[in-house]
C-alpha atoms as a PDB file:
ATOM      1  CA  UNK A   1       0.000   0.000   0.000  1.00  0.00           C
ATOM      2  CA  UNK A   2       2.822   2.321   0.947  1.00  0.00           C
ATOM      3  CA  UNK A   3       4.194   2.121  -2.383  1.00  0.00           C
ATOM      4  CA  UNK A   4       1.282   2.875  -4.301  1.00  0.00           C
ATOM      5  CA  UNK A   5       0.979   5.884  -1.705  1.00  0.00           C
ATOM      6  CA  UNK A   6      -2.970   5.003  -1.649  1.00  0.00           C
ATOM      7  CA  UNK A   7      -4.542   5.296   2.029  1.00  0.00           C
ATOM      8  CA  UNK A   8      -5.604   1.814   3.730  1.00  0.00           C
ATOM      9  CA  UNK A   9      -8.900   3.904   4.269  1.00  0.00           C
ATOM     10  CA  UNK A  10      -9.450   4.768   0.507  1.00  0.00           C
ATOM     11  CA  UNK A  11      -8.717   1.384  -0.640  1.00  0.00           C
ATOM     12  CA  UNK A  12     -11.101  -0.381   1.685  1.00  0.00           C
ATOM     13  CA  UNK A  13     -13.485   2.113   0.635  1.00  0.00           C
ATOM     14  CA  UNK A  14     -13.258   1.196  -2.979  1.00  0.00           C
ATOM     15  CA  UNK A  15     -13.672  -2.404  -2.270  1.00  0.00           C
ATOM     16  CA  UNK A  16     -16.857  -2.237  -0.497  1.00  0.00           C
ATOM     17  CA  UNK A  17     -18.054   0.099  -3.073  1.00  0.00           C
ATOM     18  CA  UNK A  18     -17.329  -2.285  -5.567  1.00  0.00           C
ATOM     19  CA  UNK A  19     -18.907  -5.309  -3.854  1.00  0.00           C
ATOM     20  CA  UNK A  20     -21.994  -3.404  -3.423  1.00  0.00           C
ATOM     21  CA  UNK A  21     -21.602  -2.410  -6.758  1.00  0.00           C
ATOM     22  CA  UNK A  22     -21.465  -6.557  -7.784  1.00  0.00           C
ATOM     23  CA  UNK A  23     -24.135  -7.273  -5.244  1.00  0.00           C
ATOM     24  CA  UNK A  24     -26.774  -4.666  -6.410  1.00  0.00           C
ATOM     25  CA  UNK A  25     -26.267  -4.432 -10.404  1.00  0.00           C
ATOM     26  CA  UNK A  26     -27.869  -8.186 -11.266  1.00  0.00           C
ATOM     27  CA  UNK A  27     -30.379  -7.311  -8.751  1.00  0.00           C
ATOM     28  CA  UNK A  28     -31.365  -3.835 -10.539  1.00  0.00           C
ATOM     29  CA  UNK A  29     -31.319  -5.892 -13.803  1.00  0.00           C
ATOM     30  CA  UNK A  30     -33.668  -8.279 -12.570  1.00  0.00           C
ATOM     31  CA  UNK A  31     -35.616  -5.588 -11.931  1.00  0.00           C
ATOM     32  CA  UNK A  32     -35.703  -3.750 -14.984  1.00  0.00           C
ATOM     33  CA  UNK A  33     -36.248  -7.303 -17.007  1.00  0.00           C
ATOM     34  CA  UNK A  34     -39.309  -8.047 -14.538  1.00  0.00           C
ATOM     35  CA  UNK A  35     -41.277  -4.747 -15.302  1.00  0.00           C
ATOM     36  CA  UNK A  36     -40.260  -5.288 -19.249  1.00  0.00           C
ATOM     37  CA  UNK A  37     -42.227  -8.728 -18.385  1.00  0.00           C
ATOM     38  CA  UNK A  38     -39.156 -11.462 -18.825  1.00  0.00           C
ATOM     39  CA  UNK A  39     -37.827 -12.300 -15.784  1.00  0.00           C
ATOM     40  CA  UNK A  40     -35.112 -14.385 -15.368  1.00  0.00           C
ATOM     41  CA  UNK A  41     -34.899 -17.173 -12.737  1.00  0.00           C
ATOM     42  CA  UNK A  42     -34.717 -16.596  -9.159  1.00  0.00           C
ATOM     43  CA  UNK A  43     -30.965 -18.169  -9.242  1.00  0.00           C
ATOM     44  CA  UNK A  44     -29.323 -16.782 -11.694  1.00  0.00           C
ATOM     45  CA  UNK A  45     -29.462 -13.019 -10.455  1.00  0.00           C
ATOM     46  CA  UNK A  46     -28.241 -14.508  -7.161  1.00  0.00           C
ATOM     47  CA  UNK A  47     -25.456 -16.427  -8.145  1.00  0.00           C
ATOM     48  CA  UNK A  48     -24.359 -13.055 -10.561  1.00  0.00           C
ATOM     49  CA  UNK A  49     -25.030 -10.869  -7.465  1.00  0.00           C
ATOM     50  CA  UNK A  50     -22.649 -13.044  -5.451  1.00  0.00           C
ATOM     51  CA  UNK A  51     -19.641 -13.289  -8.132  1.00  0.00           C
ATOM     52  CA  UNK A  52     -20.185  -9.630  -8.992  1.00  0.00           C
ATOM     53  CA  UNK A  53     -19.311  -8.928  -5.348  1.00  0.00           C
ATOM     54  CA  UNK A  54     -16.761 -11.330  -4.687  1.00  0.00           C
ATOM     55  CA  UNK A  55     -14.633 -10.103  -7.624  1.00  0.00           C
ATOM     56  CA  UNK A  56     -15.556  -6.592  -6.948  1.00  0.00           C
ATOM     57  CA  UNK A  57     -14.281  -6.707  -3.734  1.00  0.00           C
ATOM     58  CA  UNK A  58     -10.922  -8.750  -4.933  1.00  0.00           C
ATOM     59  CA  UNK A  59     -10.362  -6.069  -7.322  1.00  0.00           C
ATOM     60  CA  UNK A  60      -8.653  -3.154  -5.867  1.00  0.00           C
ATOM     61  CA  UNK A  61      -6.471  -6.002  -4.468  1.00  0.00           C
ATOM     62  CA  UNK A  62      -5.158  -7.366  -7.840  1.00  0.00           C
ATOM     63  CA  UNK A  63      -4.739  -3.322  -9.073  1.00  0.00           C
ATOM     64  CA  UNK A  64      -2.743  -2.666  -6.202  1.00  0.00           C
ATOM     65  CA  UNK A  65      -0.279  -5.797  -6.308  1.00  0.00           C
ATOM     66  CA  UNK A  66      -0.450  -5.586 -10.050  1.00  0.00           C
ATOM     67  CA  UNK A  67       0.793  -0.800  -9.591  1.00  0.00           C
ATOM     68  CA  UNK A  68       2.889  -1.997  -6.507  1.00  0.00           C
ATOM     69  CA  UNK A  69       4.880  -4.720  -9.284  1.00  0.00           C
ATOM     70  CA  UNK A  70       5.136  -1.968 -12.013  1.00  0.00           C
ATOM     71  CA  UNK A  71       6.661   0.817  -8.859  1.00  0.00           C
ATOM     72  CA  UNK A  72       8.884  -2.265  -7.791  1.00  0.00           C
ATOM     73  CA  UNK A  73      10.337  -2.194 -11.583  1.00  0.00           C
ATOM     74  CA  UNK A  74      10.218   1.207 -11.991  1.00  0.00           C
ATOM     75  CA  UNK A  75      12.661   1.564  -8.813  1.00  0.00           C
ATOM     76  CA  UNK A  76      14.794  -1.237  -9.401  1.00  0.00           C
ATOM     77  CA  UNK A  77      15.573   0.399 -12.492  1.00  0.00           C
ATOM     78  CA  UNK A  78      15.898   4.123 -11.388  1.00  0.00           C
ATOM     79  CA  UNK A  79      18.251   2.412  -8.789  1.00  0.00           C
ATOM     80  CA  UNK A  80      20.343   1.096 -10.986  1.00  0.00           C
ATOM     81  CA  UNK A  81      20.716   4.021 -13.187  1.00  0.00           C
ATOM     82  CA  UNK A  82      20.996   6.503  -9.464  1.00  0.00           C
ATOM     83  CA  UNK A  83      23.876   3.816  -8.683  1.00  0.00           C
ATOM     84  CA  UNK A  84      25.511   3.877 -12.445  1.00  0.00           C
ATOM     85  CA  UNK A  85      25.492   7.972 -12.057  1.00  0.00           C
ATOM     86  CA  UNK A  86      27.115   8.128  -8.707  1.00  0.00           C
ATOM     87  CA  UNK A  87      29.656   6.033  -9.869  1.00  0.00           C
ATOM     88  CA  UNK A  88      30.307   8.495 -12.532  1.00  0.00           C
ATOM     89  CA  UNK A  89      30.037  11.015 -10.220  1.00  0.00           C
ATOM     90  CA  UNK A  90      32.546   9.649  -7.833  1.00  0.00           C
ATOM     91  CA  UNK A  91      34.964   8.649 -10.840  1.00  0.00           C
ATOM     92  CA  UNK A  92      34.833  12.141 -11.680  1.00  0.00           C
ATOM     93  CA  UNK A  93      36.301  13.555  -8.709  1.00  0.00           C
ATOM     94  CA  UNK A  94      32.889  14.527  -6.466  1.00  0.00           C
ATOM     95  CA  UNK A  95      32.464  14.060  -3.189  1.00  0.00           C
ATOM     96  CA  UNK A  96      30.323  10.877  -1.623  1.00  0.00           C
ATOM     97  CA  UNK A  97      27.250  13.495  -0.493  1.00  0.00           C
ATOM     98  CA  UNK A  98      27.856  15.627  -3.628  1.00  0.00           C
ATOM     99  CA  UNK A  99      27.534  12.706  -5.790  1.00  0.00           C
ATOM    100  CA  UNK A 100      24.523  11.603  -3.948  1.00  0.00           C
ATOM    101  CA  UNK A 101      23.251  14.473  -4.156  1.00  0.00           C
ATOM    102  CA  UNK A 102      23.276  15.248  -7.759  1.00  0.00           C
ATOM    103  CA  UNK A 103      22.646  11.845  -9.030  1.00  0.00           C
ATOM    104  CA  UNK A 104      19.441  12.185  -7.545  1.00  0.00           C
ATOM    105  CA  UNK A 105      18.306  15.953  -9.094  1.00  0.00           C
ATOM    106  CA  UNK A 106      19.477  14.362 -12.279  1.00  0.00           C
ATOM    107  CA  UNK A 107      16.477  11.638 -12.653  1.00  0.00           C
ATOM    108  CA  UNK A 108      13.144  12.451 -12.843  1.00  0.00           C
ATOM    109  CA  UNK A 109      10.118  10.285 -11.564  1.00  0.00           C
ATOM    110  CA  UNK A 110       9.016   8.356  -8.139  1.00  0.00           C
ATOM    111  CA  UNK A 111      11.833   6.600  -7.442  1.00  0.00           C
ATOM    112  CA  UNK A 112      13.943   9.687  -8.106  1.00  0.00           C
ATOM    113  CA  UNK A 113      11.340  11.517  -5.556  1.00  0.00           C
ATOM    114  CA  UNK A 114      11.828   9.354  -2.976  1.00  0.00           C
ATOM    115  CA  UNK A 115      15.864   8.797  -3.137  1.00  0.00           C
ATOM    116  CA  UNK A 116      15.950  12.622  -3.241  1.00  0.00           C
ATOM    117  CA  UNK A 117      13.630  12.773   0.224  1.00  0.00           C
ATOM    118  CA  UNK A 118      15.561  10.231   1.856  1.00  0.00           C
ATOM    119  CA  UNK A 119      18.946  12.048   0.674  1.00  0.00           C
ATOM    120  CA  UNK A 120      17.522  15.246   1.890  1.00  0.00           C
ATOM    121  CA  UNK A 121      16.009  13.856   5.540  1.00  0.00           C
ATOM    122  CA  UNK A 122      19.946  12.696   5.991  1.00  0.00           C
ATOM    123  CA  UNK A 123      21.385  16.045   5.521  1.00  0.00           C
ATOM    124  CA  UNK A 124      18.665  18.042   7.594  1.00  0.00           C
ATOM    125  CA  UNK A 125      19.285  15.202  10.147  1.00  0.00           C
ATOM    126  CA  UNK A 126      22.619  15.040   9.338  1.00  0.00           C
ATOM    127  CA  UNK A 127      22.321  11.213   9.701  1.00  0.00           C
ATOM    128  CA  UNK A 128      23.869   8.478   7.550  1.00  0.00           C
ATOM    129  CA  UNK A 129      21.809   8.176   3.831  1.00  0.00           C
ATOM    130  CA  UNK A 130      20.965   4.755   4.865  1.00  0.00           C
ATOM    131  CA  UNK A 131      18.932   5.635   8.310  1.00  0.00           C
ATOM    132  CA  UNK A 132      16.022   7.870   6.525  1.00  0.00           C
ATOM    133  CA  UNK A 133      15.344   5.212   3.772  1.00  0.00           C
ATOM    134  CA  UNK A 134      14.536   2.810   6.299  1.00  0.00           C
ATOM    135  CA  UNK A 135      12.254   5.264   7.760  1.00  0.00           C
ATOM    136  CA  UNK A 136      11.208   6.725   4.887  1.00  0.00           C
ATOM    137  CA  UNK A 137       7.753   6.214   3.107  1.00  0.00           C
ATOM    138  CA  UNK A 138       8.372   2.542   2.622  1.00  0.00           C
ATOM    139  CA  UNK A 139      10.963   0.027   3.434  1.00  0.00           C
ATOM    140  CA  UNK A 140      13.290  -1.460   1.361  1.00  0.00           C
ATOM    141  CA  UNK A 141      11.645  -5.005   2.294  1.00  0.00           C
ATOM    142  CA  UNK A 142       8.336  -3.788   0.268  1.00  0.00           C
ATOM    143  CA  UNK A 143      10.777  -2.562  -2.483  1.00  0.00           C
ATOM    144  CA  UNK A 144      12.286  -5.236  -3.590  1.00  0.00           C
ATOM    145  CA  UNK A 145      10.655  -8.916  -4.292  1.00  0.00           C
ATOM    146  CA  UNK A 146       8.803 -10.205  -1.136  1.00  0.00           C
ATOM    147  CA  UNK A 147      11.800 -13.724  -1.704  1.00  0.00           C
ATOM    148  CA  UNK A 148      14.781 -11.022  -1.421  1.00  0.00           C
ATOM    149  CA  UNK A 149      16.181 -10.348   2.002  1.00  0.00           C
ATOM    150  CA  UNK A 150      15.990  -6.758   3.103  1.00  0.00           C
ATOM    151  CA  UNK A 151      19.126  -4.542   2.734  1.00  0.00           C
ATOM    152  CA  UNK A 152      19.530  -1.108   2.220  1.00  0.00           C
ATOM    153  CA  UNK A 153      21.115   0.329  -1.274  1.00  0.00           C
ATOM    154  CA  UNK A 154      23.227   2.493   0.580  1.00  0.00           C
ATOM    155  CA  UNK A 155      26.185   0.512   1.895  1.00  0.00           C
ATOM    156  CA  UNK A 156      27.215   0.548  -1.314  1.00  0.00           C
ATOM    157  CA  UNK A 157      27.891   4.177  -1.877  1.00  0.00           C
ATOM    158  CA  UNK A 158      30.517   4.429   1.011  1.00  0.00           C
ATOM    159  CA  UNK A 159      33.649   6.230  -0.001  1.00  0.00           C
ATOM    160  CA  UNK A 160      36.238   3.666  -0.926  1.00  0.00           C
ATOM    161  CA  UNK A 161      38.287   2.945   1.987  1.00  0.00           C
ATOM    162  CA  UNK A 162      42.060   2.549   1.119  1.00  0.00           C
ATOM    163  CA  UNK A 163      44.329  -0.238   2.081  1.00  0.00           C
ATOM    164  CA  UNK A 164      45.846  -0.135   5.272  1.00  0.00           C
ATOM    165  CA  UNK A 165      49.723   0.957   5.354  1.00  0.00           C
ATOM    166  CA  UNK A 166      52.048  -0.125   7.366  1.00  0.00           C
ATOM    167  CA  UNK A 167      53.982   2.528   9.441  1.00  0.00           C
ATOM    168  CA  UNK A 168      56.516   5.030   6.971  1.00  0.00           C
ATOM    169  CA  UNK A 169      59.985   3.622   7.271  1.00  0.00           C
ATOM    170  CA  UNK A 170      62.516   5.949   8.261  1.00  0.00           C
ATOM    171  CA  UNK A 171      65.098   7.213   5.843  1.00  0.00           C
ATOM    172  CA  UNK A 172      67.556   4.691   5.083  1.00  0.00           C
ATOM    173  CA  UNK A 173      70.768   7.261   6.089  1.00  0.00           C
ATOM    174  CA  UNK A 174      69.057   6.795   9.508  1.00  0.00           C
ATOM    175  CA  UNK A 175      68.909   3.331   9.497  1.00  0.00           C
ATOM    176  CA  UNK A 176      72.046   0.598  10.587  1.00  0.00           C
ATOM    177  CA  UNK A 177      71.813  -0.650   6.833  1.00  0.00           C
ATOM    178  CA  UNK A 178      72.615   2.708   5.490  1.00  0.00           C
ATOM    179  CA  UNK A 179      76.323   2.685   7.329  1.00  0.00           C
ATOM    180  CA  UNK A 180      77.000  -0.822   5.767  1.00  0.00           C
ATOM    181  CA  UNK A 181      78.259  -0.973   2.472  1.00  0.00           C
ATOM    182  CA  UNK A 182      76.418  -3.029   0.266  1.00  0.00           C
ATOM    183  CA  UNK A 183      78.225  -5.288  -2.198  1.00  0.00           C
ATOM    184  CA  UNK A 184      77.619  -4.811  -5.927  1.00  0.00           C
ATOM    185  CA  UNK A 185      74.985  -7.046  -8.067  1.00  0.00           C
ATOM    186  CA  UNK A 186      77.369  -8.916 -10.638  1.00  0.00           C
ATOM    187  CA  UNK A 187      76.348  -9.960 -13.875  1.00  0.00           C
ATOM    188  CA  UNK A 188      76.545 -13.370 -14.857  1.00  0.00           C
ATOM    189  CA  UNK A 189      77.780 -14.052 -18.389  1.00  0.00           C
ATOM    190  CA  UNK A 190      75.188 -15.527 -20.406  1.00  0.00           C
ATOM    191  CA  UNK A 191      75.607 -18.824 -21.764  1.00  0.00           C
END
């Protein structure tokens, strides 16, 4: 629900409209066809009454799942192409926030909308990217395939970290080495 950004309220509303809807149109047929003088059989206005409302009321369901798949898409592929220009960013000599930052004014759409809140909710809160997207309108768990385990598309984004080095050596002058003299590499005649 949270990624279609439809209210629990409204969507419950539209499914007992539309089972109403299902249970009342065969009635109001009936109706009409029994003061035009051919009525139909007692059953089959109840049996249409009672499908009519059944699939009425399964199908906000199936609208939702089937907007919530086509959002899922949509953001899986924004993501990617958010991801592909930070890296470009990054590669280019920005900054980790500036790159951020900028990949996300670049795109346009919902997924760009809500990388750009979450990106925005970490600077005001000055708070790691990560921490508002978990918070944010919906979870990453509802974003990605119900089979996937939840993770967050920020870890990702962390400024390289470079290898550890060992301690500078000190000058070799300074060193016992230095005051020994070192013998020569010879060359051996090739043969």
């Amino acid at each position: 629900m949270a990624i279609t950004e439809r209210s629990v309220e409204v969507h419950l509303a539209e499914k007992a409209a539309l089972a109403l809807t299902g249970l009342l149109l065969p009635v109001a047929v009936e109706l009409l066809l029994t003061l035009g003088g051919r009525p139909l059989p007692w059953a089959m206005p109840l049996a249409g009454s009672l499908a009519l409302a059944v699939g009425g009321f399964l199908l906000p369901d199936a609208m939702v799942r089937s907007e919530a798949a086509k959002r899922r898409a949509a953001f899986r592929h924004a993501l990617g192409a958010f991801l592909d220009l930070v890296h470009l960013l990054l590669a280019g000599g920005a900054g980790v926030e500036g790159a951020l930052a900028d990949a996300a004014k670049v795109g346009h759409g919902w997924a760009f909308q809500q990388l750009g809140r979450a990106l925005d909710i970490a600077r005001l809160t000055r708070t790691s990217p990560g921490r508002p997207w978990d918070s944010s309108v919906t979870n990453w768990r509802s974003m990605s395939s119900p089979s996937s385990p939840p993770h967050s598309p920020w870890p990702a984004l962390k400024a390289p970290k470079s290898a550890p080095r060992s301690p500078p050596r000190p000058p070799r002058c300074a060193t016992k080495e230095a005051a020994r003299p070192r013998p020569r590499p010879t060359r051996q005649p090739n043969g």
